[in-house]
C-alpha atoms as a PDB file:
ATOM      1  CA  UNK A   1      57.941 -30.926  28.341  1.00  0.00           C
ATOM      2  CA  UNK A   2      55.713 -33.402  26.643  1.00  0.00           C
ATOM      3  CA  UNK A   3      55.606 -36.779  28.458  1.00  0.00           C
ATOM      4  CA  UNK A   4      55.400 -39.947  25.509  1.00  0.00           C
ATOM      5  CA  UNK A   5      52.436 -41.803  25.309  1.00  0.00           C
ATOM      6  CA  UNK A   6      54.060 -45.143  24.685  1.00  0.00           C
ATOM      7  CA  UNK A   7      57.555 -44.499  24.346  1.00  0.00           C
ATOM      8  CA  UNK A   8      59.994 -46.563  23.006  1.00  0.00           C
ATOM      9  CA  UNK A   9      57.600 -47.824  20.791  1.00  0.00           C
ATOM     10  CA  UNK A  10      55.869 -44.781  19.235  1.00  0.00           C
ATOM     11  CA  UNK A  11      57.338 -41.796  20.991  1.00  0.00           C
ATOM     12  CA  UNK A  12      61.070 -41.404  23.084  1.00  0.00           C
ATOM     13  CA  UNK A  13      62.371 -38.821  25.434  1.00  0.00           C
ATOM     14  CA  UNK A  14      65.423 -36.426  24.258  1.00  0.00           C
ATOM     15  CA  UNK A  15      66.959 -34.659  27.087  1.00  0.00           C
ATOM     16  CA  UNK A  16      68.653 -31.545  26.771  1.00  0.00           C
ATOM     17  CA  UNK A  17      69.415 -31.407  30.162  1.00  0.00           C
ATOM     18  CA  UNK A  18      73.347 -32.465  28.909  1.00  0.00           C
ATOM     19  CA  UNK A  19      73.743 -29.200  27.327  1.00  0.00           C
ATOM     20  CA  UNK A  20      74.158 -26.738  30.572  1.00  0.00           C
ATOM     21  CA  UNK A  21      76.654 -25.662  32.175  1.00  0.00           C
ATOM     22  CA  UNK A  22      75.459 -26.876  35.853  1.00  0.00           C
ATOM     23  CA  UNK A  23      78.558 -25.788  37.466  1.00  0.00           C
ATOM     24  CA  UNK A  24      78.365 -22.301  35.836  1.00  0.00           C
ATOM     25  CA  UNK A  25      74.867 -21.563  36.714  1.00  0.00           C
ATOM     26  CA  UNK A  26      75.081 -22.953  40.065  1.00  0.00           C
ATOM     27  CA  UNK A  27      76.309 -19.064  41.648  1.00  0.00           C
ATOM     28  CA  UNK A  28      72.645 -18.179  39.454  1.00  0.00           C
ATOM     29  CA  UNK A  29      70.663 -20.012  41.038  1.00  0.00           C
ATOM     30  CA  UNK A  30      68.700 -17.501  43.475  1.00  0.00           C
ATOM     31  CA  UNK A  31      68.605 -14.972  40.784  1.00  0.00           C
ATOM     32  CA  UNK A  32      67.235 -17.848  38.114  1.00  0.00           C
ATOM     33  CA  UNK A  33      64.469 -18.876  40.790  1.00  0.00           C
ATOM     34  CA  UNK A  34      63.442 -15.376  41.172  1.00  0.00           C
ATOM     35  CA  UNK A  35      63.138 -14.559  37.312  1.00  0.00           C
ATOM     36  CA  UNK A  36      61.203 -17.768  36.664  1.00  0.00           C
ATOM     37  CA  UNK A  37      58.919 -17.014  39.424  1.00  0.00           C
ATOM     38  CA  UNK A  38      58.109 -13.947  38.194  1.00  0.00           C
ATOM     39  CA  UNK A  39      57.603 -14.985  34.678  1.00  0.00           C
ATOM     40  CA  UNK A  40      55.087 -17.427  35.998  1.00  0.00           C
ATOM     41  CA  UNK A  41      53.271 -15.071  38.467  1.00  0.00           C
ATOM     42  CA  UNK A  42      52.796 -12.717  34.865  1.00  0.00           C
ATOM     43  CA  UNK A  43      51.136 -15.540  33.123  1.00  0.00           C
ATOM     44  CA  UNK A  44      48.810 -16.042  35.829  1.00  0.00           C
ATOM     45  CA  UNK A  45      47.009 -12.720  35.602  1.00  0.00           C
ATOM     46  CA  UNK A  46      47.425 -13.233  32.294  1.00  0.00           C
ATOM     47  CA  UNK A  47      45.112 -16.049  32.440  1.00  0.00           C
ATOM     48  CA  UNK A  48      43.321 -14.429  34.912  1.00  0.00           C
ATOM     49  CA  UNK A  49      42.452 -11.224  32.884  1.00  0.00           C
ATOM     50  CA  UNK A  50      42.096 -12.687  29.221  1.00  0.00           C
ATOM     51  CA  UNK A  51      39.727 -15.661  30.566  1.00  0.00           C
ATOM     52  CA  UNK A  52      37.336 -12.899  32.676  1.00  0.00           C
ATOM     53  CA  UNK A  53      37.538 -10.947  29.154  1.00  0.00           C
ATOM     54  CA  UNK A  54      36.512 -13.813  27.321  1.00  0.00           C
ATOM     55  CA  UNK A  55      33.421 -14.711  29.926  1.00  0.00           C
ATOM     56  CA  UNK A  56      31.924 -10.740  28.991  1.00  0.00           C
ATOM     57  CA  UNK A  57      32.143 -11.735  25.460  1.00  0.00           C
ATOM     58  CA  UNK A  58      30.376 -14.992  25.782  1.00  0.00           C
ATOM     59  CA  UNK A  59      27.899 -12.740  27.484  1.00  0.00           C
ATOM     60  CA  UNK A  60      27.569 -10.590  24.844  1.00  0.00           C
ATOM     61  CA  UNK A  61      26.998 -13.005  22.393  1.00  0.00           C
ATOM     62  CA  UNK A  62      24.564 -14.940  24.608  1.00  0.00           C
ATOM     63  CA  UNK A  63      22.362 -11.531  25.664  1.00  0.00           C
ATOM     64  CA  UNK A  64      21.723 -11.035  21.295  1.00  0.00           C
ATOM     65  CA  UNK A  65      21.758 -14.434  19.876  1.00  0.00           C
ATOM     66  CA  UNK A  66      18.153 -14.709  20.037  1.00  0.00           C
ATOM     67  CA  UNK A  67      16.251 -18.039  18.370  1.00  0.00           C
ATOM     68  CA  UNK A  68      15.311 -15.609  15.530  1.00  0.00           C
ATOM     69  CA  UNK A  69      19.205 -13.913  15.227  1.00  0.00           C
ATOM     70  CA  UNK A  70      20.059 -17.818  15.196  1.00  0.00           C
ATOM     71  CA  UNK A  71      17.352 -18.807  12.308  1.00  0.00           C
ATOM     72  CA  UNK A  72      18.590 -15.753  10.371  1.00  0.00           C
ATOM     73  CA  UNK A  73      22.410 -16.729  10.429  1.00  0.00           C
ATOM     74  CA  UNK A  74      21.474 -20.325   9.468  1.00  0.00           C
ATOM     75  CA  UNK A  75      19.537 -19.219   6.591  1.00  0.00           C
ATOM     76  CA  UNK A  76      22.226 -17.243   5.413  1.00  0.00           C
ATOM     77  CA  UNK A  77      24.966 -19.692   5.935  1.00  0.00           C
ATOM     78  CA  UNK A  78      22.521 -22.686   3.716  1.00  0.00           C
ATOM     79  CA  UNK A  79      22.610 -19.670   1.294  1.00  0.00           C
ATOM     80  CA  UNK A  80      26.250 -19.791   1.288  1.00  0.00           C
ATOM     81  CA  UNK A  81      26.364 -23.478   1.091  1.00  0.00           C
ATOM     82  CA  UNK A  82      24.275 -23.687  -1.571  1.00  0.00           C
ATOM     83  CA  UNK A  83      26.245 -21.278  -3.776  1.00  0.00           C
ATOM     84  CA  UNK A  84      29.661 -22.304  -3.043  1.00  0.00           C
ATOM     85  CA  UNK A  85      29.840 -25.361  -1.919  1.00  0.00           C
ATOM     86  CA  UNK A  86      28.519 -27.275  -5.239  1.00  0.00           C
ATOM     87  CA  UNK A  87      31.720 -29.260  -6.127  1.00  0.00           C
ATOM     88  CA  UNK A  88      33.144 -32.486  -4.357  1.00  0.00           C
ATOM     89  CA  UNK A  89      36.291 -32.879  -2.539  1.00  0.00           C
ATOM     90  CA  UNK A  90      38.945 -34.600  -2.290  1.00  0.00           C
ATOM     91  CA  UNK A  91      37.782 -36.727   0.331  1.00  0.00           C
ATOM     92  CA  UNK A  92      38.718 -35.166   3.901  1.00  0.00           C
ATOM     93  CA  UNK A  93      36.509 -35.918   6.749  1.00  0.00           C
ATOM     94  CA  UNK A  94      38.352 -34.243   9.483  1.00  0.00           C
ATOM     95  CA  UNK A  95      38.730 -30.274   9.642  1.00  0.00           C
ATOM     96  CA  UNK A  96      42.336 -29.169  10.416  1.00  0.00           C
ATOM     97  CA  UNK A  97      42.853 -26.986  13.835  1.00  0.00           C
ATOM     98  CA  UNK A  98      44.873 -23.766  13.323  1.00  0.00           C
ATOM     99  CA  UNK A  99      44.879 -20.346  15.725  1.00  0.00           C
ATOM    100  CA  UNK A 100      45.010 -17.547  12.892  1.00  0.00           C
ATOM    101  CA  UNK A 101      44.656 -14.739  15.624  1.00  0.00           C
ATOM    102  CA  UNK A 102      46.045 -15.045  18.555  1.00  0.00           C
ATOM    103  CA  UNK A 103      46.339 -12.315  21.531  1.00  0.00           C
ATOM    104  CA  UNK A 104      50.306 -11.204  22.180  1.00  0.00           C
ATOM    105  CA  UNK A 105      52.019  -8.898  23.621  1.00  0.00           C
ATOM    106  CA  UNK A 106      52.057  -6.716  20.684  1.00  0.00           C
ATOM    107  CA  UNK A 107      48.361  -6.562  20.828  1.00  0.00           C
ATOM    108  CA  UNK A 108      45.703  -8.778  19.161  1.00  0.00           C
ATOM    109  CA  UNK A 109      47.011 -10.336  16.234  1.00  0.00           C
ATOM    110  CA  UNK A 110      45.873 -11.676  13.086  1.00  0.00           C
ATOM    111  CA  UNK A 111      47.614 -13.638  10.292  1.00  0.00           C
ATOM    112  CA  UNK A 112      46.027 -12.565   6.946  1.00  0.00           C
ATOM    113  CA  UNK A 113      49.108 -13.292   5.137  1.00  0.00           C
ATOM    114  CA  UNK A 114      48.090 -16.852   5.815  1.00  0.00           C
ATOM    115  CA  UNK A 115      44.963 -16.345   4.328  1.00  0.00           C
ATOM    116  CA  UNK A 116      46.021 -14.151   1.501  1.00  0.00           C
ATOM    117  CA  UNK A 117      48.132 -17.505   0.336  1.00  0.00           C
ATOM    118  CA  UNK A 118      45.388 -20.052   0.671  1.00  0.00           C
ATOM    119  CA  UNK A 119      42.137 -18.194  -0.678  1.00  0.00           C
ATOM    120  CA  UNK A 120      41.163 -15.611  -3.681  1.00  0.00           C
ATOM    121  CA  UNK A 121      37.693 -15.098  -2.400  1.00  0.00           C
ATOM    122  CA  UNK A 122      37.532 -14.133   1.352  1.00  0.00           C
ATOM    123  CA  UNK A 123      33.607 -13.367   2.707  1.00  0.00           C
ATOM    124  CA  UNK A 124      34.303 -11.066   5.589  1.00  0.00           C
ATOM    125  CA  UNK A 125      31.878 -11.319   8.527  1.00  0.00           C
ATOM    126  CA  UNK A 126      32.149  -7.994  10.614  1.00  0.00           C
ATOM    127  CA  UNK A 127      31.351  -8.966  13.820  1.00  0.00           C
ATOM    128  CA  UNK A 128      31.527  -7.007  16.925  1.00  0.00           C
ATOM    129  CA  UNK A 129      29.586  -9.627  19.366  1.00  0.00           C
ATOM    130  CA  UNK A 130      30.728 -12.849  18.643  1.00  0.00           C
ATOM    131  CA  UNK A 131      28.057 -14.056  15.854  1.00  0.00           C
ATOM    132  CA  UNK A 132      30.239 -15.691  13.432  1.00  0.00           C
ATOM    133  CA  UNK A 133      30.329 -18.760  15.010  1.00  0.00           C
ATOM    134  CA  UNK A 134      26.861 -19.614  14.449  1.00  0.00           C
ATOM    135  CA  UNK A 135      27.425 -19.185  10.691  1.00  0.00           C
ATOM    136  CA  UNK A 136      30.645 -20.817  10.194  1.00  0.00           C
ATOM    137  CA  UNK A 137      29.876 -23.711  12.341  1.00  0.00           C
ATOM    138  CA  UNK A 138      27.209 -24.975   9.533  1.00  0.00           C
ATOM    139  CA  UNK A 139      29.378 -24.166   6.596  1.00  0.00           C
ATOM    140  CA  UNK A 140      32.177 -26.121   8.476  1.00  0.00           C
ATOM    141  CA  UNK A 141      29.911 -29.607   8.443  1.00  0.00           C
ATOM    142  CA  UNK A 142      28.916 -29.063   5.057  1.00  0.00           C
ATOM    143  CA  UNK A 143      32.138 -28.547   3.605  1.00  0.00           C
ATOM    144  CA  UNK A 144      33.888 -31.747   5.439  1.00  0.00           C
ATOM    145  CA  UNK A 145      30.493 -33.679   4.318  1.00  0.00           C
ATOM    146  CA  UNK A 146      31.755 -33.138   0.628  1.00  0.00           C
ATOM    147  CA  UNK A 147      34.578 -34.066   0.962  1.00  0.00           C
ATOM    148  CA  UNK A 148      36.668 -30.618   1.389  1.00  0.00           C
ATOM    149  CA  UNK A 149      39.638 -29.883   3.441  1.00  0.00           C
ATOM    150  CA  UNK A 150      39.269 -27.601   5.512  1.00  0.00           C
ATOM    151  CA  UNK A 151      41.340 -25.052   7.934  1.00  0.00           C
ATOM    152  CA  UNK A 152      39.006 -24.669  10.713  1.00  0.00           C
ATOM    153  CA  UNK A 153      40.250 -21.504  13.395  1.00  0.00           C
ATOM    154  CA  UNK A 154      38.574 -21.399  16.631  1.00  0.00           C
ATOM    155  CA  UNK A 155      38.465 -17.617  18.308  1.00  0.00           C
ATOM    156  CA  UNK A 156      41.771 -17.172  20.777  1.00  0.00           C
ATOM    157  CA  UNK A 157      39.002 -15.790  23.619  1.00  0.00           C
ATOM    158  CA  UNK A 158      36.958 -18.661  23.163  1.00  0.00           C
ATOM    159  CA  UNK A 159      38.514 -21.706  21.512  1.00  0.00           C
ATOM    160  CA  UNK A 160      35.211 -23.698  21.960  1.00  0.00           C
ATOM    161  CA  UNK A 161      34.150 -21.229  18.948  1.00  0.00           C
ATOM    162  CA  UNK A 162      34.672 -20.368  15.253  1.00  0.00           C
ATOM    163  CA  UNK A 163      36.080 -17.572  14.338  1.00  0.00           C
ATOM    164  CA  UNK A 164      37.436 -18.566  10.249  1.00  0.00           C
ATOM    165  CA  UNK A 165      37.267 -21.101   8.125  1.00  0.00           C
ATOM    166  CA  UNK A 166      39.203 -21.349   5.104  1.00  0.00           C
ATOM    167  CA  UNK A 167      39.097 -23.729   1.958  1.00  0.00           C
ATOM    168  CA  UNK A 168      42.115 -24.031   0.271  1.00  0.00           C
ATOM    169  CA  UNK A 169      40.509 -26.450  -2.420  1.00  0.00           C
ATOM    170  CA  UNK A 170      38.013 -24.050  -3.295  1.00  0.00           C
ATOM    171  CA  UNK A 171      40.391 -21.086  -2.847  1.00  0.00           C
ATOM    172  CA  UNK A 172      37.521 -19.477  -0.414  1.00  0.00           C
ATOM    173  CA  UNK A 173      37.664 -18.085   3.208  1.00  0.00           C
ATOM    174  CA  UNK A 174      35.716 -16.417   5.918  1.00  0.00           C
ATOM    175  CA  UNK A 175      36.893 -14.200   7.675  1.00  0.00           C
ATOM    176  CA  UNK A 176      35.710 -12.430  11.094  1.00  0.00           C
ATOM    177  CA  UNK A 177      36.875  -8.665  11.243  1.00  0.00           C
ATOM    178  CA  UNK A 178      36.850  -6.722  14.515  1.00  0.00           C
ATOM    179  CA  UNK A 179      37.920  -3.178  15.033  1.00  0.00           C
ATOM    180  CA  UNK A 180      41.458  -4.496  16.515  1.00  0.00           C
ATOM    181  CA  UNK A 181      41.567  -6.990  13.708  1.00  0.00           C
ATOM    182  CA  UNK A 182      40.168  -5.428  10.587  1.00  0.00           C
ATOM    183  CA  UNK A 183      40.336  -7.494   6.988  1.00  0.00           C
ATOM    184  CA  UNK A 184      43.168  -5.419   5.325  1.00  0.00           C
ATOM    185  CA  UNK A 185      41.791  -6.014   1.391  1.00  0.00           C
ATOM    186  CA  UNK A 186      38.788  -6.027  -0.188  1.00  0.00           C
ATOM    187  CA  UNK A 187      36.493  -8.556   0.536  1.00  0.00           C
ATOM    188  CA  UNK A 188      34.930 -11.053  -2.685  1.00  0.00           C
ATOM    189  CA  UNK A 189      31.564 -10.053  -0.108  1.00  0.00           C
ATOM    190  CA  UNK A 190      31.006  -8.588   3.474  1.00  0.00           C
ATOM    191  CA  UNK A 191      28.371  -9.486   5.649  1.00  0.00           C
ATOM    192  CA  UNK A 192      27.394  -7.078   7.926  1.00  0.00           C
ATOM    193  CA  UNK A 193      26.539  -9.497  10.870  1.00  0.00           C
ATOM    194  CA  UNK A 194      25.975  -7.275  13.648  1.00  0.00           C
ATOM    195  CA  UNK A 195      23.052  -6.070  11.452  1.00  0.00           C
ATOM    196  CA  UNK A 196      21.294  -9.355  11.857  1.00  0.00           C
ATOM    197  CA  UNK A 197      20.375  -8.679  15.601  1.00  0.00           C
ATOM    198  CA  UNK A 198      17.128  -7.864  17.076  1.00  0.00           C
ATOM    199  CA  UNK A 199      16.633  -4.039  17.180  1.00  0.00           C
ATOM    200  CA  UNK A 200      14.391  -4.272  20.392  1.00  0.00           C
ATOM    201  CA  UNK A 201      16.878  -6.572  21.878  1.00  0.00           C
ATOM    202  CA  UNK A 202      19.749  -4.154  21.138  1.00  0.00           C
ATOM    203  CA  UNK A 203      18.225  -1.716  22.541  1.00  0.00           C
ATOM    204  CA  UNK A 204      17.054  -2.759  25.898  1.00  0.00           C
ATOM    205  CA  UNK A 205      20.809  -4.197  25.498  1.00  0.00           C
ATOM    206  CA  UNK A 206      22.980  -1.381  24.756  1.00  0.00           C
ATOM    207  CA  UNK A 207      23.975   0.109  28.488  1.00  0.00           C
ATOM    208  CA  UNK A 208      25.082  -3.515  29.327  1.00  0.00           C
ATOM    209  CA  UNK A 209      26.850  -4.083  26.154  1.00  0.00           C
ATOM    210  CA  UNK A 210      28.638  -0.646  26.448  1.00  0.00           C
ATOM    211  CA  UNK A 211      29.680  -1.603  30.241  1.00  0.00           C
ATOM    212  CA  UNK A 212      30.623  -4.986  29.332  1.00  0.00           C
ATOM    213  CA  UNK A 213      32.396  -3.886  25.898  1.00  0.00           C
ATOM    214  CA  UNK A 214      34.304  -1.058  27.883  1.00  0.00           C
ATOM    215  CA  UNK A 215      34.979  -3.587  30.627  1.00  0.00           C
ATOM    216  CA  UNK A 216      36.627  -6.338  28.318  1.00  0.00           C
ATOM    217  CA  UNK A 217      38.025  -4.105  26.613  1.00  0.00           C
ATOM    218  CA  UNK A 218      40.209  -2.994  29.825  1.00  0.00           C
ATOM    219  CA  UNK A 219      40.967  -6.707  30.841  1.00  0.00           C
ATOM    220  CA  UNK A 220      41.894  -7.435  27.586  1.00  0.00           C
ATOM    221  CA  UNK A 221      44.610  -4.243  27.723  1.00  0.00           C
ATOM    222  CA  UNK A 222      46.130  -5.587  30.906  1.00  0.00           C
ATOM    223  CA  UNK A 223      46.107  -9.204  29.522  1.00  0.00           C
ATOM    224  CA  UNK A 224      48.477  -7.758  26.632  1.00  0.00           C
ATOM    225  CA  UNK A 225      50.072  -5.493  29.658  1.00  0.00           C
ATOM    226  CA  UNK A 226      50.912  -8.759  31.444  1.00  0.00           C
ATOM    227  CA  UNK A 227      52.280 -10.400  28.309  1.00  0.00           C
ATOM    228  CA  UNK A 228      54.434  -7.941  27.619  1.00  0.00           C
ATOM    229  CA  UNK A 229      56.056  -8.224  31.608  1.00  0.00           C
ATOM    230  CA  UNK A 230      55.986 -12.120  30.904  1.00  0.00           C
ATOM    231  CA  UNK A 231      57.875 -11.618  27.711  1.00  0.00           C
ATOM    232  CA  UNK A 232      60.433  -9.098  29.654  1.00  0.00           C
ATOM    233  CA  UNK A 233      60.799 -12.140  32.312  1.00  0.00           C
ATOM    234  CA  UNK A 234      61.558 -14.659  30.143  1.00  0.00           C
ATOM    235  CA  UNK A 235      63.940 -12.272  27.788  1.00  0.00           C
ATOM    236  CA  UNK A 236      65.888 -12.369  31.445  1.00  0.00           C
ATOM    237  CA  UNK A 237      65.652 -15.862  32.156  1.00  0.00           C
ATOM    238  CA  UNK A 238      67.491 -16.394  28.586  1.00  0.00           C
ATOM    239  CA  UNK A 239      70.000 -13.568  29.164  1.00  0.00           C
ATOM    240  CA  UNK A 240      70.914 -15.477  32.519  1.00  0.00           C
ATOM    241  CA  UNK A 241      70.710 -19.170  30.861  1.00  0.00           C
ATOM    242  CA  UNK A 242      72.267 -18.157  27.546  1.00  0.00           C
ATOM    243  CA  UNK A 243      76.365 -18.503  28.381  1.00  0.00           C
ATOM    244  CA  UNK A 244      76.344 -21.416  30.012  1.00  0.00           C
ATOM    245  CA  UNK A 245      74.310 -23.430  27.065  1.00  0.00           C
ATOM    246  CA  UNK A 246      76.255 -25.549  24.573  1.00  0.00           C
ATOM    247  CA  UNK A 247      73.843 -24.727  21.261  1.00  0.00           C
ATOM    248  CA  UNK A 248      76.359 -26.059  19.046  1.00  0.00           C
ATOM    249  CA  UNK A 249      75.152 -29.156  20.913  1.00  0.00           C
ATOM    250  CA  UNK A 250      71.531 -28.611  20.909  1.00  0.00           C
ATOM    251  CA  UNK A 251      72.147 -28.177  17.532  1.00  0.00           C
ATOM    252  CA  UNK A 252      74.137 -31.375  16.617  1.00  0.00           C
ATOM    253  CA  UNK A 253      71.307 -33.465  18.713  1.00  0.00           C
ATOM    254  CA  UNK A 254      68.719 -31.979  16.697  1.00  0.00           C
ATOM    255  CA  UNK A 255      70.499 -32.563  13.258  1.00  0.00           C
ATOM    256  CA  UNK A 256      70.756 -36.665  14.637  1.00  0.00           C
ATOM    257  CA  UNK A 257      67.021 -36.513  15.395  1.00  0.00           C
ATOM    258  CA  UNK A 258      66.063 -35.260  12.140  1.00  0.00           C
ATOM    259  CA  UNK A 259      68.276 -38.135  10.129  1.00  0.00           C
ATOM    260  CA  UNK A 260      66.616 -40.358  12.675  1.00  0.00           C
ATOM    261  CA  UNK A 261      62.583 -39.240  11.789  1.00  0.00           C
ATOM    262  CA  UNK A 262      63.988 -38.811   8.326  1.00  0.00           C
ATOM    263  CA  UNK A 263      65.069 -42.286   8.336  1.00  0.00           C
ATOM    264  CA  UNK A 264      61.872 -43.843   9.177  1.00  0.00           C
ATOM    265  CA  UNK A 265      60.081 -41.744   6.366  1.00  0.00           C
ATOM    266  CA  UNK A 266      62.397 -43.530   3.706  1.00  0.00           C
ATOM    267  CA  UNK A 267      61.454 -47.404   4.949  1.00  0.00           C
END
């Protein structure tokens, strides 16, 4: 439910609440209880296992993004800017937020259809440890300071960070690739970004990284586990709701609420 800010006057509340059948789902109720309790309970180890998951990442990152790893990315991302960001806009100051992978109970999943549609050239950043952020995040503020609009897609695990940004004026994207999540096409260029950390750092790294990768890794399989039980919950909860809903209803309501917005459009 989303509670209006100032309703009446900018937002107003629809209730749906009409369309059950309260006398037919009353016998339900105990078994209703149960299946929404357990659909919660799923979500919160869910939570609970994706969010740990996403704390060994940010340790990753943090253990090999040295001041020098951090000087190289920038000079590489003024490289970029200096190369393909040339033209002017069309004037948009404000980057637009959009998940393009997202973590599911199918698995990790990303959208590349999405940026298949928007962008001919796509630079893929392979990156294993979380680097991409720290070129993307320049490349972002140069491209809204001329003027570009821009599709800016934080990472699911971390939404504080970048993990694409794509250009539809300039028909351009980048594009982190991960082993779960590998570019499908050829890319217009690849950077190899894991290649830009320290070698001495790696190494007196690499039996932490490995634990922490493998360790991730697992919570990350149980987070997709738990979706997958979530999903089976709610598939239940629907089963159980489903007869005693009036969705020619719904479905009249919603077809007055769209005349209504559309409406206010036209004046």
């Amino acid at each position: 439910m989303v509670e209006p800010q100032c309703p009446g006057a900018v937002e107003r509340y629809i209730d749906l609440s009409g369309h059950y059948d309260r006398a037919g789902l009353q016998p339900l109720k105990e078994e209703l209880i149960a299946a929404a309790a357990e659909y919660r309970g799923h979500y919160k180890r869910v939570y609970r296992c994706l969010g740990a998951a996403g704390e060994l990442r940010r340790d990753m990152n943090e253990l090999l993004v040295t001041q020098a790893v951090q000087q190289r990315l920038a000079k590489r991302a003024a490289g970029i800017i200096s190369r393909e960001l040339k033209k002017t806009g069309t004037g948009s100051t404000q980057a637009e937020q959009r998940f393009l992978t997202a973590v599911t109970h199918k698995g990790v999943v990303a959208l590349w259809d999405t940026v298949d549609a928007q962008a001919g050239r796509v630079y893929e950043l392979a990156d294993s440890y979380g680097l991409a952020h720290h070129l993307l995040n320049p490349i972002l503020t140069a491209a809204l300071a001329a003027g570009h609009r821009t599709i800016a897609c934080p990472d699911p695990m971390a939404p504080d960070r970048l993990a694409h940004v794509i250009l539809p004026e300039l028909s351009l994207a980048f594009v982190s690739s991960a082993p779960k999540t590998p570019w499908p096409h050829r890319a217009y260029r690849r950077l190899r970004l894991d290649a830009m950390v320290d070698a001495d750092t790696y190494r007196t790294a690499k039996p932490r990284l490995r634990f922490t990768r493998r360790v991730a890794a697992a919570l990350l399989e149980e987070g997709v586990a738990g979706l997958g039980q979530a999903k089976a919950a709610h598939d239940r909860l629907e089963q159980l709701y489903n007869p005693y809903v009036d969705f020619d209803g719904v479905m009249e309501q919603a077809d007055r609420t769209a005349d209504e917005i559309l409406a206010l459009e036209r004046l």
